[in-house]
Protein backbone atom coordinates (compact mmCIF):
# COMPACT_ATOMS: atom_id res chain seq x y z
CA UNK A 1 9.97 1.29 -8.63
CA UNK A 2 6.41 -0.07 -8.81
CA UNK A 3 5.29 -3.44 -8.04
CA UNK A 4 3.98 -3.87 -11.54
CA UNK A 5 7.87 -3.13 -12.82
CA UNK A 6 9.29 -4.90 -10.17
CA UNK A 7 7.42 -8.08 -11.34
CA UNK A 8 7.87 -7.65 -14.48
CA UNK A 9 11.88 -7.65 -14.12
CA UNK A 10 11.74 -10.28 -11.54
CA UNK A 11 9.98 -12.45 -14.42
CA UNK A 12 13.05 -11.96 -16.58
CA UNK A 13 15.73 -11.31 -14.02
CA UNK A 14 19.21 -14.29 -13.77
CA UNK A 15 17.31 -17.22 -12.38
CA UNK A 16 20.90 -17.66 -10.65
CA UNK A 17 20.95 -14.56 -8.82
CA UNK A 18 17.37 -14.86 -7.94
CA UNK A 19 17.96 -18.12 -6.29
CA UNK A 20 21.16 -16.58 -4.67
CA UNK A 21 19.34 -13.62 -2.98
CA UNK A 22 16.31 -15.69 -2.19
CA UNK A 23 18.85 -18.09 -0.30
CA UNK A 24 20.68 -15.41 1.49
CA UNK A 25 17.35 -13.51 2.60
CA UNK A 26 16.57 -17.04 3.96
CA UNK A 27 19.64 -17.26 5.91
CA UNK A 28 18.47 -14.33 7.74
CA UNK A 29 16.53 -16.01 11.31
CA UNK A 30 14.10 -13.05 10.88
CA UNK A 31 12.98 -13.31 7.51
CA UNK A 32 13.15 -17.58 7.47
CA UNK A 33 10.84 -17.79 10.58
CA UNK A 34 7.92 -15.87 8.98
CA UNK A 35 7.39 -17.32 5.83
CA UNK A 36 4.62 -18.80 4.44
CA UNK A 37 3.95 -20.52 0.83
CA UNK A 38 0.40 -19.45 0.35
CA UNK A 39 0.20 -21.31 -3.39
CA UNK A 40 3.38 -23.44 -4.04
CA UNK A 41 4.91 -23.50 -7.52
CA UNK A 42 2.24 -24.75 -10.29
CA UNK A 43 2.91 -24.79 -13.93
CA UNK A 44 0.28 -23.96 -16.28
CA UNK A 45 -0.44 -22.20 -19.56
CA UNK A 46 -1.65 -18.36 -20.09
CA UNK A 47 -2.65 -16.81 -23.51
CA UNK A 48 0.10 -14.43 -24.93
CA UNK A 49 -1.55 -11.78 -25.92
CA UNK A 50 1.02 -8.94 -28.08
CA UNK A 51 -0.04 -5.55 -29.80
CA UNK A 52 0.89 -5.48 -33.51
CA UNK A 53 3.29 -2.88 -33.83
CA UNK A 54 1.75 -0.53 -36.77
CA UNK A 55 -1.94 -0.51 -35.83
CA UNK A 56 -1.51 -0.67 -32.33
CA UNK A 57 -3.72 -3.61 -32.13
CA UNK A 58 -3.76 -6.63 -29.55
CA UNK A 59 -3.85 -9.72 -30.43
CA UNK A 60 -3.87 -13.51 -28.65
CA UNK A 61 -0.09 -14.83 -30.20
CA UNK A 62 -1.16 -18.29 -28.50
CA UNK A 63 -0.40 -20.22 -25.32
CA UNK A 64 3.03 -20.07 -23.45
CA UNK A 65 3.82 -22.30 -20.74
CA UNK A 66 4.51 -20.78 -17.20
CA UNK A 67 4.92 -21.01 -13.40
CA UNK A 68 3.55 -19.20 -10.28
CA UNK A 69 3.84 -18.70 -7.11
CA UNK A 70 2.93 -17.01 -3.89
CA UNK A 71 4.36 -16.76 -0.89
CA UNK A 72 3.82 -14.56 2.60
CA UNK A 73 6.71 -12.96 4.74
CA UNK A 74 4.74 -11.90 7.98
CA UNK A 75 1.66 -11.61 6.68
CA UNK A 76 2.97 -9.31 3.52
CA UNK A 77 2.19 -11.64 -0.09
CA UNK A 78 4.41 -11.57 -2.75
CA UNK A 79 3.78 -13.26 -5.84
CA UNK A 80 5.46 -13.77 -9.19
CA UNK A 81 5.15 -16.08 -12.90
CA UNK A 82 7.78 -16.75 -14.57
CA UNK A 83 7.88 -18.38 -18.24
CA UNK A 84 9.13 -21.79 -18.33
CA UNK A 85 8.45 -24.27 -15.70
CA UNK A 86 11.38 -23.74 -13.16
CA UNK A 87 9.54 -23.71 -10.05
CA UNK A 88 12.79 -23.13 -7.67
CA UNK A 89 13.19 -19.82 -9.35
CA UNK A 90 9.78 -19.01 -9.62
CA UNK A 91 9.46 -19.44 -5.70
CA UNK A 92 12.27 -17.28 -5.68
CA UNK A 93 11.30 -14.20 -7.61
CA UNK A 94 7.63 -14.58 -5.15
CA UNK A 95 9.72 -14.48 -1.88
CA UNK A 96 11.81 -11.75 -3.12
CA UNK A 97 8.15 -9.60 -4.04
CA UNK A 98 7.30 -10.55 -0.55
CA UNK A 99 10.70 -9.05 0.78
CA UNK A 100 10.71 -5.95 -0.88
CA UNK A 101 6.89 -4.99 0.26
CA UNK A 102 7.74 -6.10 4.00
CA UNK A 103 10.99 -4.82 4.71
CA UNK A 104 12.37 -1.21 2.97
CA UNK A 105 16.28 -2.68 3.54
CA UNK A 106 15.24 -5.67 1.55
CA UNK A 107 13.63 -3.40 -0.83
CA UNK A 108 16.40 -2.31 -1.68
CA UNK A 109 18.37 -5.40 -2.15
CA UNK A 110 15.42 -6.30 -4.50
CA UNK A 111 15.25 -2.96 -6.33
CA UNK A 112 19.60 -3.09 -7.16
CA UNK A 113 18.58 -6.89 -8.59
CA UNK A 114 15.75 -5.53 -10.89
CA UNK A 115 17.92 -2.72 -12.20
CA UNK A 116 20.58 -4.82 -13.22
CA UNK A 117 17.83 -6.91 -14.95
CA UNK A 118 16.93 -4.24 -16.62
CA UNK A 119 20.24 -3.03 -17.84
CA UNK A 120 20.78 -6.32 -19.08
CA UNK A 121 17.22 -6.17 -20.73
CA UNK A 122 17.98 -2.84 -22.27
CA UNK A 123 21.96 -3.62 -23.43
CA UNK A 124 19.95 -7.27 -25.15
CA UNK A 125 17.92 -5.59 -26.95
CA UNK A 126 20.18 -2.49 -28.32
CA UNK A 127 22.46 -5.34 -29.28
CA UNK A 128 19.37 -6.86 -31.26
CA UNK A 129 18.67 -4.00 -33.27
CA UNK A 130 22.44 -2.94 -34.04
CA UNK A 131 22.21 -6.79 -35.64
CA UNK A 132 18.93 -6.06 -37.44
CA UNK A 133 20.09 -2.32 -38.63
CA UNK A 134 22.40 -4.35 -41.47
CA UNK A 135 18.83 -5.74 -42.82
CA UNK A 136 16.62 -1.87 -43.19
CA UNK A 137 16.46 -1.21 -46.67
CA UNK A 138 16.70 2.72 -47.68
CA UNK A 139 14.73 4.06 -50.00
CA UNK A 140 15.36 7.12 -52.56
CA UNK A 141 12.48 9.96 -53.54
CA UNK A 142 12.51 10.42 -56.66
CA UNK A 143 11.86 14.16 -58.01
């Protein structure tokens, strides 16, 4: 998994198992000792920018609130944003980044959490469109 996809899914992973694995990776003497918060938890705004689904065009949907972070495990930074303005789990999902590109055991750890994210991601949105499939209206050719 890239780092692009793995901060992407730590952006929507369980805020609650975020916080869990960031807690237990602190637990660790090794990990706790080298840890640095280069830019602490700030909320702000960004532009949401989507891509209109027929043309393929972009366009600027407006401004969404959201928080960032960065944070260094020996040296190595991680960094994430995370809509919203939860700045425990927003730490979190940056010390977790920082795990996974120091250490390959955490990696792992971190890679198992962003897979499950994105099973949940994928099972949410199949469940969507099986609700939205009632709605598509069919339409007959007539000869």
């Amino acid at each position: 998994m890239d780092r692009n996809r793995r901060s992407e899914l730590l952006a929507r992973a369980n805020s609650s198992e975020l916080t869990a694995m960031a807690e237990a990776f602190l637990s660790r003497r090794s990990i706790a000792e080298e840890i640095q918060v280069v830019n602490p938890p700030e909320v702000g705004m960004v532009m949401m920018q989507v891509r209109e689904p027929v043309c393929k065009e972009r366009f600027h949907l407006g401004e969404v609130v959201v928080t960032r972070a960065e944070v260094a495990v020996a040296g190595v930074r991680g960094w994430a944003m995370r809509s919203g303005t939860d700045r425990e789990t927003t730490l979190a999902a940056a010390l977790l980044d920082a795990c996974a590109e120091h250490d390959v055991e955490l990696a792992a750890e971190v890679q198992a959490l962003c897979e499950r994210t994105a099973d949940r991601i994928a099972a949410d949105e199949r469940r969507e469109w099986e609700e939205l499939r009632a709605t598509a209206v069919s339409f007959e050719e007539l000869d």
